[in-house]
N, C-alpha and C. Protein backbone atom coordinates (compact mmCIF):
# COMPACT_ATOMS: atom_id res chain seq x y z
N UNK A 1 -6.95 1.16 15.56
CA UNK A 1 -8.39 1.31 15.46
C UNK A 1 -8.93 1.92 16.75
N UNK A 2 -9.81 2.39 16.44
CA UNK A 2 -10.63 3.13 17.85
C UNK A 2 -11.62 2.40 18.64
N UNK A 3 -10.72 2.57 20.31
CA UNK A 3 -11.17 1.84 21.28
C UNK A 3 -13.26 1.37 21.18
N UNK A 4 -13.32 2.61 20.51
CA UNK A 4 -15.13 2.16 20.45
C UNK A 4 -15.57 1.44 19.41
N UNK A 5 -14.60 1.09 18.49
CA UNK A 5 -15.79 -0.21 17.87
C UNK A 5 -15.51 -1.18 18.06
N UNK A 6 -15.21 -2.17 19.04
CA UNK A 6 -15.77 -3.37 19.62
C UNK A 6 -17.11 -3.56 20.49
N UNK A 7 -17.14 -2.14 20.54
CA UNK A 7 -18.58 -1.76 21.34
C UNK A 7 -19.71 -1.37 20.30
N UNK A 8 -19.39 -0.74 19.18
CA UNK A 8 -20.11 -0.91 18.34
C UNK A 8 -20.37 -2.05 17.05
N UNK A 9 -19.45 -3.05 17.29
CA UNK A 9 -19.79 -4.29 16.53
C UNK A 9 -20.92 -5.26 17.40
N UNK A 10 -19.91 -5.24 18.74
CA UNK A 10 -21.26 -5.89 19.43
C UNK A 10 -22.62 -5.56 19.33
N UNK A 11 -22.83 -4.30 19.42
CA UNK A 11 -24.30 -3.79 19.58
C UNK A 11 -24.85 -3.82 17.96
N UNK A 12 -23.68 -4.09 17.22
CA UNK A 12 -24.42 -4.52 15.90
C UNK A 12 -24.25 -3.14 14.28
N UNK A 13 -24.03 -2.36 15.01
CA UNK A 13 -23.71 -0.79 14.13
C UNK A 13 -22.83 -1.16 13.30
N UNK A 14 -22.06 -2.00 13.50
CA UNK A 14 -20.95 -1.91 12.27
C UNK A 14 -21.72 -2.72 11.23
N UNK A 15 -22.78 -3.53 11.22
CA UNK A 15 -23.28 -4.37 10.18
C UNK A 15 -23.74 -4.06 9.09
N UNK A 16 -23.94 -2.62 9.01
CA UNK A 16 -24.62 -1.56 8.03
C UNK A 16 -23.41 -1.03 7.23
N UNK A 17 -22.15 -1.57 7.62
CA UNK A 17 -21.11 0.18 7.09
C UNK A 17 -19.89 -1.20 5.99
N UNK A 18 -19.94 -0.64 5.01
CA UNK A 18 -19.05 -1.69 4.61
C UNK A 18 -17.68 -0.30 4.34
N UNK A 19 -16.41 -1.17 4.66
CA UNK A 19 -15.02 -0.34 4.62
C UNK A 19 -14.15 -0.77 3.21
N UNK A 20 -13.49 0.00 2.58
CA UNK A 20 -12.70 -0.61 1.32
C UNK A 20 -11.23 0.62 1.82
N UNK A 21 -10.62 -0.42 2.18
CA UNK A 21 -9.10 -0.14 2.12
C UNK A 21 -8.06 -0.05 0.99
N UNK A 22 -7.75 0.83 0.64
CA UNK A 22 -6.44 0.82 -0.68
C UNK A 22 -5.16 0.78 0.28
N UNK A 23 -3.78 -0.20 -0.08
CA UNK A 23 -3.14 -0.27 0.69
C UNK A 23 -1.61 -0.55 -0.64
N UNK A 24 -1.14 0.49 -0.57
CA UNK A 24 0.06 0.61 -2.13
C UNK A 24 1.29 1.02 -1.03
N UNK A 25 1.97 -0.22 -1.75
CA UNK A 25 2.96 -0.95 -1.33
C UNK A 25 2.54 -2.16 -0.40
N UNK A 26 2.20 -3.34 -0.54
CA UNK A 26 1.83 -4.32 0.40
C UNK A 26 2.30 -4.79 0.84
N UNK A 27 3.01 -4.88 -0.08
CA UNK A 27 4.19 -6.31 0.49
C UNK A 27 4.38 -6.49 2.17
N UNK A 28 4.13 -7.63 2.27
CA UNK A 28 3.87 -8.54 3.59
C UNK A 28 5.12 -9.24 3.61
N UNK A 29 6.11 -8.27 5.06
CA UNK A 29 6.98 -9.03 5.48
C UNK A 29 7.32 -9.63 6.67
N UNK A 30 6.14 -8.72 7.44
CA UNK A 30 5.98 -9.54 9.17
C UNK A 30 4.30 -9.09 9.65
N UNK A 31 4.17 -9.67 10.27
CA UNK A 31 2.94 -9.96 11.10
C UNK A 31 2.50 -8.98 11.10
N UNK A 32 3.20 -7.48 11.37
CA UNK A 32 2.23 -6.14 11.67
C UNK A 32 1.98 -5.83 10.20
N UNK A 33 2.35 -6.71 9.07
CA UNK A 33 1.51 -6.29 7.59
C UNK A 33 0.79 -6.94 7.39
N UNK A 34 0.38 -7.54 8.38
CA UNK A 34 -0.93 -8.54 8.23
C UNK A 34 -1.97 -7.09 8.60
N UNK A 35 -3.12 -6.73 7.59
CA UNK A 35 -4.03 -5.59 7.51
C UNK A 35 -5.15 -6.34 8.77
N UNK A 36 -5.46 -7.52 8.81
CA UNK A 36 -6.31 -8.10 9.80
C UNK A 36 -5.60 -7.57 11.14
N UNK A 37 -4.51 -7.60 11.29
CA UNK A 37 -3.49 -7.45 12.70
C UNK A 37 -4.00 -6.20 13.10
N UNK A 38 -4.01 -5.05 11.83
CA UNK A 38 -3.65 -4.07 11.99
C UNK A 38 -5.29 -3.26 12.41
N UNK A 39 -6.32 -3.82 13.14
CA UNK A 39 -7.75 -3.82 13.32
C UNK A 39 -8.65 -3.59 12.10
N UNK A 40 -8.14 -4.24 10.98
CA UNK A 40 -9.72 -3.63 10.27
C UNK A 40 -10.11 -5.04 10.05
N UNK A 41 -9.71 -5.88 10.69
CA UNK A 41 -10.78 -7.25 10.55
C UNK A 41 -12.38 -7.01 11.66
N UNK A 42 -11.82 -5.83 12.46
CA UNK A 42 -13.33 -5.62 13.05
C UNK A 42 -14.98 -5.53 11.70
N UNK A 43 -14.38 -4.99 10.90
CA UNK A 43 -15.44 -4.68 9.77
C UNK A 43 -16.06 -5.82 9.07
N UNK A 44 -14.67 -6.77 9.17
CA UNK A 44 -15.32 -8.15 8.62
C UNK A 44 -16.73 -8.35 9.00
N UNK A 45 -17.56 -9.42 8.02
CA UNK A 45 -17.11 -9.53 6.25
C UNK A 45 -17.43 -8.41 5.60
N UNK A 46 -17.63 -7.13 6.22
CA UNK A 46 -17.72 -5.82 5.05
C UNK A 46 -16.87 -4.79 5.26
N UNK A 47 -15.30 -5.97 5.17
CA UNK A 47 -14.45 -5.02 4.59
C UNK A 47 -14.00 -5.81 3.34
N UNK A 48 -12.98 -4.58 2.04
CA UNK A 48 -12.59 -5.04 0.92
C UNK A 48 -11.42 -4.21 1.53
N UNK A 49 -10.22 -5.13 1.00
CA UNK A 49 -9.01 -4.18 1.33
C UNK A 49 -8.20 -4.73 -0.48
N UNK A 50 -7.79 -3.72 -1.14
CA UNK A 50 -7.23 -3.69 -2.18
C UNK A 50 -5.37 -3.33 -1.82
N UNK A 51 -4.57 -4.62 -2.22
CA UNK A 51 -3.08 -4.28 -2.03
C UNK A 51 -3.01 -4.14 -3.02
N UNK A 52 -1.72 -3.16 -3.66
CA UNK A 52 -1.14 -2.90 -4.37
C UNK A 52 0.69 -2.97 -4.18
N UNK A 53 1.06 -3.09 -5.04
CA UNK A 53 3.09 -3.51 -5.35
C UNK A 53 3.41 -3.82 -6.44
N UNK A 54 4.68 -2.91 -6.71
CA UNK A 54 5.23 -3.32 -7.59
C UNK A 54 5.67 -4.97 -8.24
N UNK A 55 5.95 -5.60 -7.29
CA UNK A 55 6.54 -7.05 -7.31
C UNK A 55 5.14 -7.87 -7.42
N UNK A 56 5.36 -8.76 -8.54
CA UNK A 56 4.27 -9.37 -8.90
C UNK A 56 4.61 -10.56 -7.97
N UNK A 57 5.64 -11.15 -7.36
CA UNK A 57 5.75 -12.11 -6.64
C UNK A 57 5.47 -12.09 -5.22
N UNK A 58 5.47 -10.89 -4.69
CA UNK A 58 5.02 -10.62 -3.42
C UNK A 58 3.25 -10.27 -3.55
N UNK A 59 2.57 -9.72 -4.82
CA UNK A 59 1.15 -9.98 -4.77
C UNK A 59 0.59 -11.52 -4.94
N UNK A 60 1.47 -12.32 -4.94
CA UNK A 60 1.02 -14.20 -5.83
C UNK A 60 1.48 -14.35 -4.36
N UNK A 61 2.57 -14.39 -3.55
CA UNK A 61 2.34 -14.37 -2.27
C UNK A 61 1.17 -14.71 -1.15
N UNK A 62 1.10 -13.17 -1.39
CA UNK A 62 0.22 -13.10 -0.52
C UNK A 62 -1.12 -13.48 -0.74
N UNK A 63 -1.93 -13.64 -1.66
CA UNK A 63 -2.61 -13.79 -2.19
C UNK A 63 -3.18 -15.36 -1.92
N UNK A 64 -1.52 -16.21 -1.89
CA UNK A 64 -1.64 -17.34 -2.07
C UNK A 64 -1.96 -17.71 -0.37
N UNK A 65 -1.26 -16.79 0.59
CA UNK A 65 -1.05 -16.74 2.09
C UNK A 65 -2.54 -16.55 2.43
N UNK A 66 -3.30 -15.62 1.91
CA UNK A 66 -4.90 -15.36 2.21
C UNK A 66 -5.78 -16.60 2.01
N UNK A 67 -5.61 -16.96 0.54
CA UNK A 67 -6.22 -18.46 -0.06
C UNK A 67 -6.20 -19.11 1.22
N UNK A 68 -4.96 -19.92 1.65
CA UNK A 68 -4.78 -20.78 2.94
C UNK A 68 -5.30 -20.78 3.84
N UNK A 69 -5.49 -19.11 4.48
CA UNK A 69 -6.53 -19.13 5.62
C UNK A 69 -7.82 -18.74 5.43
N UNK A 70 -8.56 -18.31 4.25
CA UNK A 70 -10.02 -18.91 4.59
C UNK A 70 -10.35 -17.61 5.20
N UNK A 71 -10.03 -16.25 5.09
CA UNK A 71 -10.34 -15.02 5.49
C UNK A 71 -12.19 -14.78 5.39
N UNK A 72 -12.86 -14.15 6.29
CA UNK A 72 -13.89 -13.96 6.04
C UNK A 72 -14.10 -12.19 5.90
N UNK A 73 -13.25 -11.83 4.44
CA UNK A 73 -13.06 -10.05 4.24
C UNK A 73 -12.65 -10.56 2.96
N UNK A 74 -13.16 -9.95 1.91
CA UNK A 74 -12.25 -9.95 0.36
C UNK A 74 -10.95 -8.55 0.70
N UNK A 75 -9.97 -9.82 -0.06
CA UNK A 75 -8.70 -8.93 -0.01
C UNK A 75 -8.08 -9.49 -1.35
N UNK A 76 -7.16 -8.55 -2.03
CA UNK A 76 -6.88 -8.74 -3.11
C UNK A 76 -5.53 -8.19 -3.32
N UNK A 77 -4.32 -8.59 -4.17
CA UNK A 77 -3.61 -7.88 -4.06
C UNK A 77 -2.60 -7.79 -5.84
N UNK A 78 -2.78 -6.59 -5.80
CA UNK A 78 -2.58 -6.60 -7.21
C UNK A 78 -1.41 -5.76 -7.42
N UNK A 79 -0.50 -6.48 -8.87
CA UNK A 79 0.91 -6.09 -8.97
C UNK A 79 0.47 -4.97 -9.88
N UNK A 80 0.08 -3.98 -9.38
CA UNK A 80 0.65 -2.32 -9.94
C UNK A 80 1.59 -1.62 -9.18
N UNK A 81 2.00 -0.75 -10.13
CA UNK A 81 3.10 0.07 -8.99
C UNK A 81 2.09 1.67 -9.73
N UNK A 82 1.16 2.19 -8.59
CA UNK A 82 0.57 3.07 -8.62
C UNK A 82 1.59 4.57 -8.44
N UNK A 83 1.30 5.42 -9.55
CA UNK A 83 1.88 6.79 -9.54
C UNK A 83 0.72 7.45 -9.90
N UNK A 84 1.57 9.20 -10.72
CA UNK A 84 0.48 10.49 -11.21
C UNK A 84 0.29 10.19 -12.19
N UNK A 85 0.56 9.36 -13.17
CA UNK A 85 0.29 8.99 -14.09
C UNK A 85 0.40 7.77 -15.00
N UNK A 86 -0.10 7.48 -16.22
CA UNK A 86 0.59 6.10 -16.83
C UNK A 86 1.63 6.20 -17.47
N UNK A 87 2.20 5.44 -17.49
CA UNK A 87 3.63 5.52 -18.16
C UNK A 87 4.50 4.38 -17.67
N UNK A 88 5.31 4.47 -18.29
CA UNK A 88 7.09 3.64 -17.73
C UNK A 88 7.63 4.64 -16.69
N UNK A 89 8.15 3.52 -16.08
CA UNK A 89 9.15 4.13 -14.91
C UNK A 89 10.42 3.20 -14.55
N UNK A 90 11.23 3.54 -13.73
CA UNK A 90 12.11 2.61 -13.33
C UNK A 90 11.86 2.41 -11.79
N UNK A 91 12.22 1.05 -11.57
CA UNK A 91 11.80 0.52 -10.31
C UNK A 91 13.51 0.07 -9.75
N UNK A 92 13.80 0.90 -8.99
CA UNK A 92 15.04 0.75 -8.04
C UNK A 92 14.89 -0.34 -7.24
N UNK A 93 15.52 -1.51 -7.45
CA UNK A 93 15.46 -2.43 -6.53
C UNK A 93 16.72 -2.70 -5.72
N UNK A 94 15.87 -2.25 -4.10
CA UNK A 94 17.31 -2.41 -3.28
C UNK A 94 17.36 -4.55 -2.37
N UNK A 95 18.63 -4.22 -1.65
CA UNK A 95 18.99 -5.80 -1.20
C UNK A 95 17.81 -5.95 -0.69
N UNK A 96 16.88 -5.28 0.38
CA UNK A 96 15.88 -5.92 0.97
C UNK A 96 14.60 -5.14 0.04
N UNK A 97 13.92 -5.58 -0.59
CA UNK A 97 12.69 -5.46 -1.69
C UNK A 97 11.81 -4.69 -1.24
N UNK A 98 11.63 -5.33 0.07
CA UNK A 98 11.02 -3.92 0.72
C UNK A 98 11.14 -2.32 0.92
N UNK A 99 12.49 -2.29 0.56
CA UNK A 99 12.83 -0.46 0.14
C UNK A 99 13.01 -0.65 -1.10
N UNK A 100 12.79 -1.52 -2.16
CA UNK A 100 12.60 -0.64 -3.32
C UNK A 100 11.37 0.20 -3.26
N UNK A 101 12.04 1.26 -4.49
CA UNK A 101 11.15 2.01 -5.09
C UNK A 101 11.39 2.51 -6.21
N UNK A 102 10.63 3.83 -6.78
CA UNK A 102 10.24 4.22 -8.12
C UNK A 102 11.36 5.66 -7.92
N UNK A 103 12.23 5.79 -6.93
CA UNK A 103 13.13 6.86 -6.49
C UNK A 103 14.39 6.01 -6.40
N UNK A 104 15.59 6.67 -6.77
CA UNK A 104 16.63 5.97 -6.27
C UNK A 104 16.93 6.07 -4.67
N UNK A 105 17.96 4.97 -4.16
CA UNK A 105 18.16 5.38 -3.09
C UNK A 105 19.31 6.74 -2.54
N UNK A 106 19.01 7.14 -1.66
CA UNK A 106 19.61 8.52 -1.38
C UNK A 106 20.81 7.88 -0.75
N UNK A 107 22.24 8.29 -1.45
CA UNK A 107 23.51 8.06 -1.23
C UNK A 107 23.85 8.75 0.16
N UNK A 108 23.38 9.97 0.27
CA UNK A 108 23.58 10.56 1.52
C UNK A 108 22.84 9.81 2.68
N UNK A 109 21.82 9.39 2.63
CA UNK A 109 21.18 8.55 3.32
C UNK A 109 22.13 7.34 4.00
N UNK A 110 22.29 6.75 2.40
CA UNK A 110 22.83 5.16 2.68
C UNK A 110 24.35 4.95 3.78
N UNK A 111 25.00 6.40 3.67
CA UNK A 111 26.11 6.80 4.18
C UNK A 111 26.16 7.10 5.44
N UNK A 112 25.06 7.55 6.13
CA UNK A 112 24.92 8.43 7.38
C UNK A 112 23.77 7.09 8.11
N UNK A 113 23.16 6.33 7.43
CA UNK A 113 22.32 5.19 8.15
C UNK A 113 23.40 4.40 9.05
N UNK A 114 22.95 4.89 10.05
CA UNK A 114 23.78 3.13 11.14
C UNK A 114 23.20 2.23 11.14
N UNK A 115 23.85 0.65 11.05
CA UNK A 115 23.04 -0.41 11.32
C UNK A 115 23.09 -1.10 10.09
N UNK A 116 21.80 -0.36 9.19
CA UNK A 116 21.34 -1.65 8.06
C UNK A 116 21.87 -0.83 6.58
N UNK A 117 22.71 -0.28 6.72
CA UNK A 117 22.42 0.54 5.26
C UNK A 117 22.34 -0.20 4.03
N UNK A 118 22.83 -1.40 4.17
CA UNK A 118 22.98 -2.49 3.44
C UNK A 118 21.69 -2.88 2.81
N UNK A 119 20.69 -2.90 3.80
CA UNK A 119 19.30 -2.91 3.17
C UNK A 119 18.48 -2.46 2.19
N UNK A 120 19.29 -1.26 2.48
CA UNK A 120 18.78 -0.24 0.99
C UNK A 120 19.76 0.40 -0.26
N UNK A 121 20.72 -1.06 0.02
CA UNK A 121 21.58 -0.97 -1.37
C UNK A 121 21.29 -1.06 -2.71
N UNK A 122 21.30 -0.32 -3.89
CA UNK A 122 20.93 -0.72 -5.09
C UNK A 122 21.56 -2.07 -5.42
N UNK A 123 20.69 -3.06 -6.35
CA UNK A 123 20.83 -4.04 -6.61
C UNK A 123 20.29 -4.31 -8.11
N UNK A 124 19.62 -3.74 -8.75
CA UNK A 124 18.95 -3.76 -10.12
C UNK A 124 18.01 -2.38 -10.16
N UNK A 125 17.78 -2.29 -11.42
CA UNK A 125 16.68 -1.31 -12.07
C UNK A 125 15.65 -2.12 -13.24
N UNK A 126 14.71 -2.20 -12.87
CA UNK A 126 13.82 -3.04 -13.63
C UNK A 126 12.77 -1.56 -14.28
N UNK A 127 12.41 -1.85 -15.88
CA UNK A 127 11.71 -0.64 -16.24
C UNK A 127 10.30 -0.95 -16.33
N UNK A 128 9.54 -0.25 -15.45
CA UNK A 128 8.00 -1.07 -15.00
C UNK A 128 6.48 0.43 -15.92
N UNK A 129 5.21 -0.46 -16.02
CA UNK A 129 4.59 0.38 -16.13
C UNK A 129 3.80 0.97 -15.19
N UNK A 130 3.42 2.02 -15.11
CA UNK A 130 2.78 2.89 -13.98
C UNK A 130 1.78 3.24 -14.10
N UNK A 131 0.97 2.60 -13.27
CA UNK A 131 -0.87 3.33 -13.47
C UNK A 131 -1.19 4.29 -12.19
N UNK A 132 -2.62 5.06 -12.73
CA UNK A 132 -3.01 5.45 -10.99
C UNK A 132 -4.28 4.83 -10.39
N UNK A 133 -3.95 5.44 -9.50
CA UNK A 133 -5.08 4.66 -8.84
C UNK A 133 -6.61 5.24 -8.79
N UNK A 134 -6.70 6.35 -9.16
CA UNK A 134 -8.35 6.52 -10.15
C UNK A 134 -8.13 5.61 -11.60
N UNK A 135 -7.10 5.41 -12.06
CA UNK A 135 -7.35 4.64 -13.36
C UNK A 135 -7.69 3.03 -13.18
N UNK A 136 -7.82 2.81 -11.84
CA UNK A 136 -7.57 1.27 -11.06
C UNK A 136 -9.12 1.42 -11.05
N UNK A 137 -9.16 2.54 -10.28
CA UNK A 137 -10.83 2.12 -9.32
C UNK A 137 -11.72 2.30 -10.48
N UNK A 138 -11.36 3.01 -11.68
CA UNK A 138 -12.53 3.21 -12.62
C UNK A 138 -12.85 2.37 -13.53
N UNK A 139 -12.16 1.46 -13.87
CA UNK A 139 -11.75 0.61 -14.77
C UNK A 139 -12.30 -0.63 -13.74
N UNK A 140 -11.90 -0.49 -12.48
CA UNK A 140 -13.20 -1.77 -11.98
C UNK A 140 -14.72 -1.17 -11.23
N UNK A 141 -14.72 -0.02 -11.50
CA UNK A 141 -16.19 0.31 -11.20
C UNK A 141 -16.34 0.59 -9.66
N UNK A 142 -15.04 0.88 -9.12
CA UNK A 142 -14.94 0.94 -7.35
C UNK A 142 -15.04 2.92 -7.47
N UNK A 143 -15.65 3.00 -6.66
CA UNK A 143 -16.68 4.31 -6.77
C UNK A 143 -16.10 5.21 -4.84
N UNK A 144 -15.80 4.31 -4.06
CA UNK A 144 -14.92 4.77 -2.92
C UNK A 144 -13.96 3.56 -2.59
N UNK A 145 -13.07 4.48 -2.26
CA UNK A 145 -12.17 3.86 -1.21
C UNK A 145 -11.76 4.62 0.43
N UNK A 146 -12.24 4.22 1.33
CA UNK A 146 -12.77 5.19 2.12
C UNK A 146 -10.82 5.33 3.03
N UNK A 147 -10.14 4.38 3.21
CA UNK A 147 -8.77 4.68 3.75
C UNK A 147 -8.07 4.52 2.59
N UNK A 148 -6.65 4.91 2.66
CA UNK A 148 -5.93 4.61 1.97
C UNK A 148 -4.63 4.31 2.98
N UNK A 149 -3.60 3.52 2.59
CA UNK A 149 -2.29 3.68 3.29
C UNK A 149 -1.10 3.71 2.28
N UNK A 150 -0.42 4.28 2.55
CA UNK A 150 1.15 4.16 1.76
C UNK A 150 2.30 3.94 2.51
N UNK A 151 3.13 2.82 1.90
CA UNK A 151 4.36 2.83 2.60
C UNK A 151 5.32 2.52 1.33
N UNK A 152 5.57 3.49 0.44
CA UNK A 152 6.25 3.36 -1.38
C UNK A 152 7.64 4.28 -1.44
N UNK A 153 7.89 4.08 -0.12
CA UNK A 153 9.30 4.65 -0.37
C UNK A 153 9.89 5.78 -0.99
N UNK A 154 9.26 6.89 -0.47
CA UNK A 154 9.36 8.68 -1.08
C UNK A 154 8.54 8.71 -2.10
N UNK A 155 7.50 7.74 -2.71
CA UNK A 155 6.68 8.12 -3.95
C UNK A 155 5.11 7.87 -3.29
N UNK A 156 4.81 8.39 -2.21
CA UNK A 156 3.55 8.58 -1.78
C UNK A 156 2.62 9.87 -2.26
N UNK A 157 3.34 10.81 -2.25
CA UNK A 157 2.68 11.95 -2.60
C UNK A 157 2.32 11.85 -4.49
N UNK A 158 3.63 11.41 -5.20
CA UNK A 158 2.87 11.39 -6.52
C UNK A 158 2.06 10.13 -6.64
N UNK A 159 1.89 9.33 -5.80
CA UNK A 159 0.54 8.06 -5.97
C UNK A 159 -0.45 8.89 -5.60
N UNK A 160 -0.55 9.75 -4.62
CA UNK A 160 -1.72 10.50 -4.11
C UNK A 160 -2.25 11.91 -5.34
N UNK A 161 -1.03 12.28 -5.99
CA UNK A 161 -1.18 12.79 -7.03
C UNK A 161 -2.44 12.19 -8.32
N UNK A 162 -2.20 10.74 -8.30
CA UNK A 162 -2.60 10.09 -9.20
C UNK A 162 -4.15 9.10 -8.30
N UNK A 163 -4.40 10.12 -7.41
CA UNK A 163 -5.73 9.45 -6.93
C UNK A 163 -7.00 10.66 -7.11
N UNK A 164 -7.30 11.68 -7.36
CA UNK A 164 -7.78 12.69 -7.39
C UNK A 164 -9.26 12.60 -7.55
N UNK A 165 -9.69 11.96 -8.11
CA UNK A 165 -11.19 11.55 -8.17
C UNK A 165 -11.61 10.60 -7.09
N UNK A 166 -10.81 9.46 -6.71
CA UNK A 166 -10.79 8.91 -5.84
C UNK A 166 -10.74 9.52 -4.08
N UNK A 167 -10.14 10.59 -4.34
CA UNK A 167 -9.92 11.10 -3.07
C UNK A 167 -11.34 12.17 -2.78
N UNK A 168 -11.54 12.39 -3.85
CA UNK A 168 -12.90 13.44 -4.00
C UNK A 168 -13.86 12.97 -3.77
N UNK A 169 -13.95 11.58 -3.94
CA UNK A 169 -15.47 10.74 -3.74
C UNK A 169 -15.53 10.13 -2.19
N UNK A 170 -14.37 10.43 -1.59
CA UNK A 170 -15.09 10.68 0.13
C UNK A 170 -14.34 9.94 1.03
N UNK A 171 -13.18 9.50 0.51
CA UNK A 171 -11.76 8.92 1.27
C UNK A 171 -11.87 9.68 2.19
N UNK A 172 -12.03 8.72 3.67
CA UNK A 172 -12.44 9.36 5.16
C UNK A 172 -10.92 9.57 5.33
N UNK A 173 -10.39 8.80 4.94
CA UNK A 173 -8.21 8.93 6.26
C UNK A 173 -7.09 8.34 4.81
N UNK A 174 -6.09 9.00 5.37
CA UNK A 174 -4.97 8.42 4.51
C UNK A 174 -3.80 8.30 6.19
N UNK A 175 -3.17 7.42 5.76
CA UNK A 175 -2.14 7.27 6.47
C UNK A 175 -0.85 6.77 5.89
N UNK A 176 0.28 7.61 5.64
CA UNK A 176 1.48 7.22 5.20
C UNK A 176 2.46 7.18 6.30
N UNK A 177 3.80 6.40 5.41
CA UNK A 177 4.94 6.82 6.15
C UNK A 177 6.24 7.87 5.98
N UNK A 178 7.04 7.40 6.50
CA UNK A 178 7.66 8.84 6.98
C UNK A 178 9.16 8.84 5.37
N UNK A 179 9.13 7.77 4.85
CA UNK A 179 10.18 7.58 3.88
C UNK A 179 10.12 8.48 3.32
N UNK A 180 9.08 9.76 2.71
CA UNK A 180 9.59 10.51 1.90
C UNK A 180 10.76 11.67 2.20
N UNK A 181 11.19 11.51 3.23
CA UNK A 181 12.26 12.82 3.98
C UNK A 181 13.76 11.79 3.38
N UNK A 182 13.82 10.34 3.63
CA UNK A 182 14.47 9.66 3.19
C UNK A 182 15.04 9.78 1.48
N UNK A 183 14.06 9.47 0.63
CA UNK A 183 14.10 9.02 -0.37
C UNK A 183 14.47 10.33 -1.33
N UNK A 184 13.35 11.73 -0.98
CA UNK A 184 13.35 12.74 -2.05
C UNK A 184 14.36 13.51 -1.16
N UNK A 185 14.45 13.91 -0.14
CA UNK A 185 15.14 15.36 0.14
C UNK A 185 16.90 15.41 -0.10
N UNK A 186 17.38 14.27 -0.30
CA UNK A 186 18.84 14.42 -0.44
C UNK A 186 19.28 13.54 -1.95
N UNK A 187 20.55 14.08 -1.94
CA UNK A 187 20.85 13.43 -4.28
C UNK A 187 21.12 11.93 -3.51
């Protein structure tokens, strides 16, 4: 977050601006996926941050983790696995859940990784349905989402595919990660 709004909460400017975060792939596995950690609890209480994931057990999670502490920000986190379109897909599930995705894992990858490759071993294929995320926001009447983040394991660009109205209505920032060089560029 930028060094100047603690200077502008104090003086009161942020009290006017409400923030709605889309955040696909959520899943919360350490402290820096805590979205409060990550500065947008400055906006509190007018921020909405919307998670999204495939794993319905990691949205009941967290969900249940928020309940406990009594957050003063609505946060929500809901088991879609957002793409370009609706449909079925298959959901690659590797040993650590956190690299699954809607891509298999890249063999060349898993081969040439030092360290953990183990992490992103196939382990099941579960066949899931796929919405987007203009079909999310319209269907609940959410009209912006001003950030977005992705961390979906080489399927960022077709979730962003499947945001297009959403992105048109005035999404200030997107910020992804770097998995898609991982996931799509090698068989």
């Amino acid at each position: 977050m930028a060094l100047f709004l603690p200077s502008l909460k104090k003086s009161g400017h942020l009290e006017q601006i409400h923030i709605t975060v889309a955040v696909v792939g959520s899943r919360k596995i350490a402290i820096q996926d805590d979205y409060a950690s990550q500065g947008w609890q400055i906006f509190a209480p007018n921020l909405t941050i919307y998670g999204f994931d495939a794993d319905a057990e990691a949205c009941e999670k967290a969900n249940a983790e928020l309940k406990t502490r009594q957050i003063n920000w609505n946060e929500k986190h809901i088991p879609l696995a957002l793409w370009k379109c609706e449909g079925k897909s298959k959901l690659y599930v590797t040993q650590n859940p956190a690299c699954s995705s809607l891509y298999p894992p890249s063999k060349y990858y898993i081969e040439h990784f030092v360290g953990n490759s183990k992490l992103i071993e196939l382990v099941d294929i579960h066949e899931i349905e796929t919405t987007t995320l203009d079909i999310f926001c319209q269907s609940e009447n959410i009209t912006e989402i001003d950030f977005i983040q992705l961390d979906i394991q080489g399927a960022e660009l077709p979730a962003l595919e499947g945001a297009d109205w959403i992105l048109k209505s005035g999404t200030l920032g997107i910020r992804s990660t770097y998995s898609l060089v991982y996931w799509n560029c090698r068989g």
